[in-house]
Protein backbone atom coordinates (compact mmCIF):
# COMPACT_ATOMS: atom_id res chain seq x y z
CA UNK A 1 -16.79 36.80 -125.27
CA UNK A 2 -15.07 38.11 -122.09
CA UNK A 3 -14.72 37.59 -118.87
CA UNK A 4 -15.61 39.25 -115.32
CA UNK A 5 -13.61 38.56 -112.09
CA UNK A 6 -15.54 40.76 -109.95
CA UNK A 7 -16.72 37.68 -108.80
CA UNK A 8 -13.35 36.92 -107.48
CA UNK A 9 -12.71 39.67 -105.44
CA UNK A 10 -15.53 39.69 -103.99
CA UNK A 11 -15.29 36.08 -102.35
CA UNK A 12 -11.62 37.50 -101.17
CA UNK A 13 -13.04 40.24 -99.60
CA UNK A 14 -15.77 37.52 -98.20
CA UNK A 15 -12.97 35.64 -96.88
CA UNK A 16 -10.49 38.02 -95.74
CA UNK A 17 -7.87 37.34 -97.93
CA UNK A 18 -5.66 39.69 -100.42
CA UNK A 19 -4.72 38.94 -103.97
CA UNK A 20 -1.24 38.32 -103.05
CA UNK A 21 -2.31 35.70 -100.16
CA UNK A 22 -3.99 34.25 -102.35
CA UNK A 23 -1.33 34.02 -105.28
CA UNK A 24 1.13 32.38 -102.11
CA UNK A 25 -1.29 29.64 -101.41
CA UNK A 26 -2.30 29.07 -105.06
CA UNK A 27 1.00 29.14 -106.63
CA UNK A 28 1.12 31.66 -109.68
CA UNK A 29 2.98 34.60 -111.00
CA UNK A 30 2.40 37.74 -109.67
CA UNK A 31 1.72 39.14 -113.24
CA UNK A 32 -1.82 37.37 -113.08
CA UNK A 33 -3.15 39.98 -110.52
CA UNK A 34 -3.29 42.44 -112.79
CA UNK A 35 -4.32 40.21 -115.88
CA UNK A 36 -7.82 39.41 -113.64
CA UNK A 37 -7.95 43.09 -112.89
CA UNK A 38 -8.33 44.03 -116.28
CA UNK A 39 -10.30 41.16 -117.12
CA UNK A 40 -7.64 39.57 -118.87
CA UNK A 41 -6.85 36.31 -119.84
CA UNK A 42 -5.50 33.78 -117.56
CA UNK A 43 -5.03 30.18 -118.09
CA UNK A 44 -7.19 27.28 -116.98
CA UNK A 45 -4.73 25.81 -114.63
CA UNK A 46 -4.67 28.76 -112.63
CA UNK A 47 -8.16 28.86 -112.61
CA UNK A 48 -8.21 25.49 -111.32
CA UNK A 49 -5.21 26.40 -108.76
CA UNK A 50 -7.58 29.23 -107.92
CA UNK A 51 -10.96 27.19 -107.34
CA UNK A 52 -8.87 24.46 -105.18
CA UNK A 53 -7.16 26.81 -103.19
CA UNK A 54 -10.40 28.59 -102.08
CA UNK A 55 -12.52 25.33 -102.48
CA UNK A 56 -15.09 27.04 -104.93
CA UNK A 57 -16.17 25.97 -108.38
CA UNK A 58 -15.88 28.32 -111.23
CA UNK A 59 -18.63 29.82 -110.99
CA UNK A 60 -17.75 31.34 -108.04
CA UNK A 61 -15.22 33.21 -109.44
CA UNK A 62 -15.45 34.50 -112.85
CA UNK A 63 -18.56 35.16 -115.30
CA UNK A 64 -18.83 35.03 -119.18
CA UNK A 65 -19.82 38.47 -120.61
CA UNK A 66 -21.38 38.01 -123.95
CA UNK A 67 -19.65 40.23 -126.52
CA UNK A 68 -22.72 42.60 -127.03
CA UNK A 69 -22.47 43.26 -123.12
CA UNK A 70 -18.84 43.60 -122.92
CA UNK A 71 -19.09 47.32 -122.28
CA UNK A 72 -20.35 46.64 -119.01
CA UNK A 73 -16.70 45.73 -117.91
């Protein structure tokens, strides 16, 4: 199963903020842009860092693509 985080960038652009705001006010590496533009993985404590820095549940962020969808990516 992957994962979408067009979902993401979308509340960013929502709320005016860039990627690397928001990796400031969360707190992670700079390497974990490009992970979530490729769809990559990225660890559950930055996707709680994430959802608390932009007060959003995870949902509201990232979506499960099931595997026989995954070419939708």
């Amino acid at each position: 199963m992957a994962v979408s985080y067009k979902r993401l960038f979308h509340l960013l652009i929502e709320r005016d903020m860039t990627t690397t705001q928001l990796q400031h006010k969360a707190g992670f590496s700079a390497n974990i842009i490009p992970r979530m533009k490729r769809n990559g993985y990225i660890s559950l404590e930055t996707i709680e860092s994430i959802c608390q820095t932009l007060n959003c549940s995870v949902d509201d962020i990232l979506v499960f693509i099931p595997e026989n969808d995954e070419k939708l990516l």
